[in-house]
N, C-alpha and C. Protein backbone atom coordinates (compact mmCIF):
# COMPACT_ATOMS: atom_id res chain seq x y z
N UNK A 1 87.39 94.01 82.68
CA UNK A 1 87.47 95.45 82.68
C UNK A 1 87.72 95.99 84.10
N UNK A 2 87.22 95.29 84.34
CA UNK A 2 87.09 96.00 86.35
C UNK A 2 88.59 95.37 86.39
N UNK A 3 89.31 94.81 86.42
CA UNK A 3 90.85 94.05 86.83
C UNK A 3 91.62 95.47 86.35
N UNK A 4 91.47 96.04 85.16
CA UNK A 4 92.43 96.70 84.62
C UNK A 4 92.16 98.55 85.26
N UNK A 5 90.65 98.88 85.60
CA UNK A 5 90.65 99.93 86.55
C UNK A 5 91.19 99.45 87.68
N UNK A 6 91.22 98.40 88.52
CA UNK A 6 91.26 98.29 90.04
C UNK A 6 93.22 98.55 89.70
N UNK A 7 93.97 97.44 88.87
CA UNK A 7 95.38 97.98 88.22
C UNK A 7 95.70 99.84 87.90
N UNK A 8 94.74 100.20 87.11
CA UNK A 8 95.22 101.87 86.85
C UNK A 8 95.26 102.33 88.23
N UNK A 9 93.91 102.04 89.30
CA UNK A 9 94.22 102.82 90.77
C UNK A 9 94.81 102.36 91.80
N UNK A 10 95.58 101.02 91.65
CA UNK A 10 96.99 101.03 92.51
C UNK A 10 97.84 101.25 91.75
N UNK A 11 97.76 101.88 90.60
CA UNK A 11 99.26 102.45 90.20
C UNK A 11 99.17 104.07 90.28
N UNK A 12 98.22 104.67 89.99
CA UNK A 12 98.30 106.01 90.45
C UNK A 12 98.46 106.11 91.99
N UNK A 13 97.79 104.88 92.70
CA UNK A 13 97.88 105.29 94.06
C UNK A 13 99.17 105.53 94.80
N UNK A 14 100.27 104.18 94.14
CA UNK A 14 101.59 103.91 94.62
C UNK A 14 102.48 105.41 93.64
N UNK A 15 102.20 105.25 92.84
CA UNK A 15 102.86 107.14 91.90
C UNK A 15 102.36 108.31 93.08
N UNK A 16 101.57 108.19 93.48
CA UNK A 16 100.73 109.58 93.87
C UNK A 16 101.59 109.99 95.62
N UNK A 17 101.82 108.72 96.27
CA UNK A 17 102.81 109.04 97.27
C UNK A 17 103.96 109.01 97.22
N UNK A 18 104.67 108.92 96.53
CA UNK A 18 106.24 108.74 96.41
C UNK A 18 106.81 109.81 95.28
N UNK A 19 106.26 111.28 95.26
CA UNK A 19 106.21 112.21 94.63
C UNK A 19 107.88 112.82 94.76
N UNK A 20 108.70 113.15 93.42
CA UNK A 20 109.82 113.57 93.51
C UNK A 20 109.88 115.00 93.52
N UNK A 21 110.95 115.83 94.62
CA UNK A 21 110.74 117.15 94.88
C UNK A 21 111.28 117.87 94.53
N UNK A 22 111.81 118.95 94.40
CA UNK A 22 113.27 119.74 94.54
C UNK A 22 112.79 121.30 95.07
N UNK A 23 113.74 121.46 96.15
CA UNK A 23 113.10 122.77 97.05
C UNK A 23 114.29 122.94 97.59
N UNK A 24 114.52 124.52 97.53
CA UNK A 24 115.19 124.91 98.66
C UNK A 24 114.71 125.04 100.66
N UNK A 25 115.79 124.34 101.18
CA UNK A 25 114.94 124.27 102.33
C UNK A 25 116.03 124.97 103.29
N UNK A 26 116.57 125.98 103.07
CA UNK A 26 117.53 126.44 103.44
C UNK A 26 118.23 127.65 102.87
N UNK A 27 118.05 128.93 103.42
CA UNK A 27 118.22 130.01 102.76
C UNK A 27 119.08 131.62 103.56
N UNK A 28 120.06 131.40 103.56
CA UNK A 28 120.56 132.86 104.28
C UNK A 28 121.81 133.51 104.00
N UNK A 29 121.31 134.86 104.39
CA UNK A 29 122.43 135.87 103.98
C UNK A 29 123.29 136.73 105.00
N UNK A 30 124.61 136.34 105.01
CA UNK A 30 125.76 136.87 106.14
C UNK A 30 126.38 138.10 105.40
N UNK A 31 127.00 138.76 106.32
CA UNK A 31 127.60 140.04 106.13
C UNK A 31 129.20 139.97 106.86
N UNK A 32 128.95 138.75 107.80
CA UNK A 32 130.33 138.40 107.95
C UNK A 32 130.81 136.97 107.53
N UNK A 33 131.75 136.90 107.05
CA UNK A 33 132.46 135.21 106.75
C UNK A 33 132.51 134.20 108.27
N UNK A 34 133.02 134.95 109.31
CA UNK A 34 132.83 133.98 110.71
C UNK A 34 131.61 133.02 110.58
N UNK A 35 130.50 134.47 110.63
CA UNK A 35 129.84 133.96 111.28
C UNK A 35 128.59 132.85 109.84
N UNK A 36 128.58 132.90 108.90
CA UNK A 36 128.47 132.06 107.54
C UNK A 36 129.19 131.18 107.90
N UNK A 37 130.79 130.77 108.17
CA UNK A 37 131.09 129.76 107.96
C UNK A 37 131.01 128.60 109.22
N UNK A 38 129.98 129.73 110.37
CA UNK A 38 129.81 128.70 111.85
C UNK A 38 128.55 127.73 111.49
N UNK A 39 127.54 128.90 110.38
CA UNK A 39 126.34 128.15 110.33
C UNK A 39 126.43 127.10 109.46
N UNK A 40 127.33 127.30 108.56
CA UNK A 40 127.63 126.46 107.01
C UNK A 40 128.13 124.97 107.55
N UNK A 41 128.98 125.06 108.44
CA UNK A 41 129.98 123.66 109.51
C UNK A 41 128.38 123.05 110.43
N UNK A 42 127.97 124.04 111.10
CA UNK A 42 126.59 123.72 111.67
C UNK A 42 125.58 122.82 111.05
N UNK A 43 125.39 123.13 109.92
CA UNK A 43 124.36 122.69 108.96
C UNK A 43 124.89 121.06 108.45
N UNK A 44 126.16 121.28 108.14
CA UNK A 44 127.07 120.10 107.74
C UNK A 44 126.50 118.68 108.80
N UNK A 45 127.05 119.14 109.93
CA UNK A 45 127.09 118.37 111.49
C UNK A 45 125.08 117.82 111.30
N UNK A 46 124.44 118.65 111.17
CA UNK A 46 123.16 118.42 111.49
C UNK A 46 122.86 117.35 110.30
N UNK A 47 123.13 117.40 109.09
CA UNK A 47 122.99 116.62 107.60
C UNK A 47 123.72 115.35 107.90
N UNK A 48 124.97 114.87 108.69
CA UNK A 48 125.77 114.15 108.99
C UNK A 48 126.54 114.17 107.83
N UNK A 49 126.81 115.09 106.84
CA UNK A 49 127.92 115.11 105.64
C UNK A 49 129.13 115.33 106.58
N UNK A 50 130.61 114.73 106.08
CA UNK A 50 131.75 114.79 105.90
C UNK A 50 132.37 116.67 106.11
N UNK A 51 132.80 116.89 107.22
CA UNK A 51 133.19 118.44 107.05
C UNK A 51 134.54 118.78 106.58
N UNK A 52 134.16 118.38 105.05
CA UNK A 52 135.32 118.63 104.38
C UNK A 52 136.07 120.14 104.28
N UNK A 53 137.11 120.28 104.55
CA UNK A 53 137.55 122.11 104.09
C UNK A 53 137.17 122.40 103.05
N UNK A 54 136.61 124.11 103.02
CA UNK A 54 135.73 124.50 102.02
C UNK A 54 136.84 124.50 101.02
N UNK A 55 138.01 124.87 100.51
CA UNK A 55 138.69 124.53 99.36
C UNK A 55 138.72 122.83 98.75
N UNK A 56 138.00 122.44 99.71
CA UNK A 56 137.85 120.68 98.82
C UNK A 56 136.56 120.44 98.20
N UNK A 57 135.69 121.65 98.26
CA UNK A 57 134.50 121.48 97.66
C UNK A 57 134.68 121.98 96.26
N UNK A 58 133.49 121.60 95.48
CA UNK A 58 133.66 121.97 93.74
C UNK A 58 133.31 123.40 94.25
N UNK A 59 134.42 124.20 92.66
CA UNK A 59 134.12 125.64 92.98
C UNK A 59 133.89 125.77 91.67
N UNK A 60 132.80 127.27 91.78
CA UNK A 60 132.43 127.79 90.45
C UNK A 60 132.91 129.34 90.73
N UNK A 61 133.51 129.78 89.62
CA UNK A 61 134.17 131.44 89.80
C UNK A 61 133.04 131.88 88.32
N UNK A 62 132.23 133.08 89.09
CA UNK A 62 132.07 133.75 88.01
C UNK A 62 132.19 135.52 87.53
N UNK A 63 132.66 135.96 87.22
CA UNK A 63 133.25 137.16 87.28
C UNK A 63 132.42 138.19 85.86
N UNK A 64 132.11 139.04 86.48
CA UNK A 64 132.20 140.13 85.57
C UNK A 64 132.81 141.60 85.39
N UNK A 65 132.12 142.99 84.82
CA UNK A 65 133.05 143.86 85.30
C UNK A 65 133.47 144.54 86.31
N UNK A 66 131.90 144.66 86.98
CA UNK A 66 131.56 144.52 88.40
C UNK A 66 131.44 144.19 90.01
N UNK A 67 130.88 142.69 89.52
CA UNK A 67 130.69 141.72 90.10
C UNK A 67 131.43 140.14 90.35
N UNK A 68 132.30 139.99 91.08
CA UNK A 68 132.44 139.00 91.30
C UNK A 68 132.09 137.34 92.05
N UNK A 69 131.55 136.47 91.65
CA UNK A 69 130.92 135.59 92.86
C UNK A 69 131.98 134.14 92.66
N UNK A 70 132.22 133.67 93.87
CA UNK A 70 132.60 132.38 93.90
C UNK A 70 131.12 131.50 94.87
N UNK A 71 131.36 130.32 94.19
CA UNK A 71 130.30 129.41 94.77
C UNK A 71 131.42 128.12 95.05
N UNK A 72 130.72 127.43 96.48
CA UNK A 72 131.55 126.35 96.44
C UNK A 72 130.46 125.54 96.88
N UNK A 73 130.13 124.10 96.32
CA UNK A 73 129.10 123.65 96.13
C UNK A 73 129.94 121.77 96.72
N UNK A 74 128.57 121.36 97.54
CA UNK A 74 129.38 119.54 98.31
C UNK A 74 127.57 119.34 98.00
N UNK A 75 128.23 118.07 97.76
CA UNK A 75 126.72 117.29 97.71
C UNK A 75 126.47 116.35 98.86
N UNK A 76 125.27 115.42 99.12
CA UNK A 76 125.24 114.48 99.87
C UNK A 76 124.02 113.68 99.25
N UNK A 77 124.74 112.46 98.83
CA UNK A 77 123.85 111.68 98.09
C UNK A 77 122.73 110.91 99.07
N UNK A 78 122.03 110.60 98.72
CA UNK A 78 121.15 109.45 99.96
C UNK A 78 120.69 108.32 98.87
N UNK A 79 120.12 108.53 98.08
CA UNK A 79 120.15 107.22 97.16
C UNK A 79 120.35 107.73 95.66
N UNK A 80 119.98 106.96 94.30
CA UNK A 80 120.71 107.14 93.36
C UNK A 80 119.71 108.33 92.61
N UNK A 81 118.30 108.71 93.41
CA UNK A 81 117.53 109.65 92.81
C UNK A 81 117.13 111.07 94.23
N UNK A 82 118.15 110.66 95.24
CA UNK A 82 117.94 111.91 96.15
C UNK A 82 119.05 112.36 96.84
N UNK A 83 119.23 113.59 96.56
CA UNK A 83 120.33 114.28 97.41
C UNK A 83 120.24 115.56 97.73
N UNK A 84 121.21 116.04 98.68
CA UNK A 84 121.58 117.04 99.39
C UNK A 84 122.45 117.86 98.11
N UNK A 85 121.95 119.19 98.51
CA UNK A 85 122.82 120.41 97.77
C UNK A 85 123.31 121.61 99.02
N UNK A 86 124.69 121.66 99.18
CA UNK A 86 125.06 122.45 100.17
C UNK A 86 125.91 123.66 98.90
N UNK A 87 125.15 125.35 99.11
CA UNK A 87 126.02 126.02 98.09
C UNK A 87 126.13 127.07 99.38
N UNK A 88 127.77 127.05 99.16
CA UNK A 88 128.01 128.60 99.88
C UNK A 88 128.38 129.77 99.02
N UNK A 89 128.20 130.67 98.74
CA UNK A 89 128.52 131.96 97.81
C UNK A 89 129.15 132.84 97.97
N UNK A 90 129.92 133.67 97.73
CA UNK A 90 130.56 134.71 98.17
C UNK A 90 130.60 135.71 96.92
N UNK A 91 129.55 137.20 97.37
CA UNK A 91 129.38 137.71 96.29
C UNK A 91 130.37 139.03 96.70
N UNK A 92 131.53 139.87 95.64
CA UNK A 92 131.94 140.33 95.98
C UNK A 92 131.67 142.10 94.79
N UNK A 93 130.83 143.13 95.21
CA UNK A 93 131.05 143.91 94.70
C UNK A 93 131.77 145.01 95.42
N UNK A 94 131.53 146.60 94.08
CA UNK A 94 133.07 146.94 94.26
C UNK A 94 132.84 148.30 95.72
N UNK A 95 131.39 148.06 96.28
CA UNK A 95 130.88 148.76 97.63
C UNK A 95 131.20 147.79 98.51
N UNK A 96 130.21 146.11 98.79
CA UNK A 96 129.89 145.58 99.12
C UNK A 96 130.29 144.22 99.05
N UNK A 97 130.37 143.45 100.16
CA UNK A 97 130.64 141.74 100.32
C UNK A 97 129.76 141.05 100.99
N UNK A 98 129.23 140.22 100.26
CA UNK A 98 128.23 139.33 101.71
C UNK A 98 128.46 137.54 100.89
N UNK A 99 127.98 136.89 101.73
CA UNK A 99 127.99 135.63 101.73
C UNK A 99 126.59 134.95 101.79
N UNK A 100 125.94 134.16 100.90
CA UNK A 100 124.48 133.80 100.84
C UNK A 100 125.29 131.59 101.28
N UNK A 101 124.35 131.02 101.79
CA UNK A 101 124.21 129.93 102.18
C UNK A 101 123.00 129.06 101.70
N UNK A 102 122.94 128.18 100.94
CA UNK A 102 121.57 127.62 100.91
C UNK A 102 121.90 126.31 100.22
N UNK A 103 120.62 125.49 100.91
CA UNK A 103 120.82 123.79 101.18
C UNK A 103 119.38 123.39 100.37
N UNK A 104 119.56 122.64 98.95
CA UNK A 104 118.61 122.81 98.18
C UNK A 104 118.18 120.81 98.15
N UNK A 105 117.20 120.29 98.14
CA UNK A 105 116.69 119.04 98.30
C UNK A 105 116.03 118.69 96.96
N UNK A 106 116.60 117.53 96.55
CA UNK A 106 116.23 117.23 95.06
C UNK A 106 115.89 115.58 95.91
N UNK A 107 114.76 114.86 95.45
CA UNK A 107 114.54 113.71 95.83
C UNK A 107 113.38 113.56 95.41
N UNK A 108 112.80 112.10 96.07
CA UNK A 108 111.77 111.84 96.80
C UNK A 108 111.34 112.14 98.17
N UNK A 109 110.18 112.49 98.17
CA UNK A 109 109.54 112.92 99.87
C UNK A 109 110.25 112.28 100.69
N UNK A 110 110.10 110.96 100.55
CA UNK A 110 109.96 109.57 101.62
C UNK A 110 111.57 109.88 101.97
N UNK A 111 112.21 110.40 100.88
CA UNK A 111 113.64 110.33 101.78
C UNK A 111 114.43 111.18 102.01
N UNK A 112 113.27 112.42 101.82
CA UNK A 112 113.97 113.93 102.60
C UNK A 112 113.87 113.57 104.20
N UNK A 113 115.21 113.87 105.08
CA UNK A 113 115.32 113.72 106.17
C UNK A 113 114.59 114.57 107.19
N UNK A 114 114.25 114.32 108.30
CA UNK A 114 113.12 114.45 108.46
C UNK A 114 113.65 115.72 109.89
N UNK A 115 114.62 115.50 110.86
CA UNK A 115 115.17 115.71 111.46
C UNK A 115 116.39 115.35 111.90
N UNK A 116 117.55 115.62 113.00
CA UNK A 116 118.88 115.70 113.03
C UNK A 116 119.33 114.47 112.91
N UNK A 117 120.09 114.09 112.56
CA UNK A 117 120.86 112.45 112.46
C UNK A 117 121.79 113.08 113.98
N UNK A 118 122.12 113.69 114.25
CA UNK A 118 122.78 113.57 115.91
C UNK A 118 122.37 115.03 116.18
N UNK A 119 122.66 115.03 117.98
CA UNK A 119 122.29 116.27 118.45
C UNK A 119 123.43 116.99 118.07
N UNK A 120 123.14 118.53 117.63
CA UNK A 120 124.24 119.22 117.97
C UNK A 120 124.72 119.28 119.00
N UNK A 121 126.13 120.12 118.56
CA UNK A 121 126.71 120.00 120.05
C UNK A 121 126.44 121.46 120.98
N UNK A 122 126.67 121.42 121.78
CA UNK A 122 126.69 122.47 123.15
C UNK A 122 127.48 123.24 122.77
């Protein structure tokens, strides 16, 4: 009996740290396209993803009578249960335009990155 408790609490123990997440860790709103698409390339460089041109990313158009938004969405895998979500937005109504940015983390803890894979640059 005691073999099969001492078994249940190294298996909750090894479950209990290797907890899977999903969070946005990355969240902002521009009023100009410049300056969105300095931080969006920025963010890229810091993640070490590929700075692909934003027309090579998947796009989602969604339109109403109103409101128009395009999303263009790049991933960055790290293993086969954690990755990077890079969405840029562009919401267009019929006053107003702004651009929202946000970098959303689906994983495990252990392999959300922790800090920069290279320095930015100067």
């Amino acid at each position: 009996m005691k073999k099969y408790i001492v078994i249940l609490l190294l298996f909750l123990f090894t479950t209990s740290c290797n907890k899977y997440i999903s969070k946005n860790i990355y969240e902002r709103t521009y009023n100009e396209e410049d300056v969105a698409m300095v931080d969006v390339y920025t963010h890229l460089y810091y993640y070490d993803v590929d700075s692909l041109y934003l027309h090579l990313w998947m796009v989602n158009d969604l339109t109403t009578d109103t409101i128009s938004i395009r999303q263009h969405t790049i991933q960055k895998i790290i293993t086969d249960m954690s990755r990077y979500q890079f969405v840029l937005s562009k919401y267009t109504y019929p006053t107003s335009l702004y651009w929202t940015f946000l970098i959303r983390y689906s994983g495990y803890k252990k392999d959300m990155q922790k800090g920069p894979v290279k320095p930015l640059p100067e």
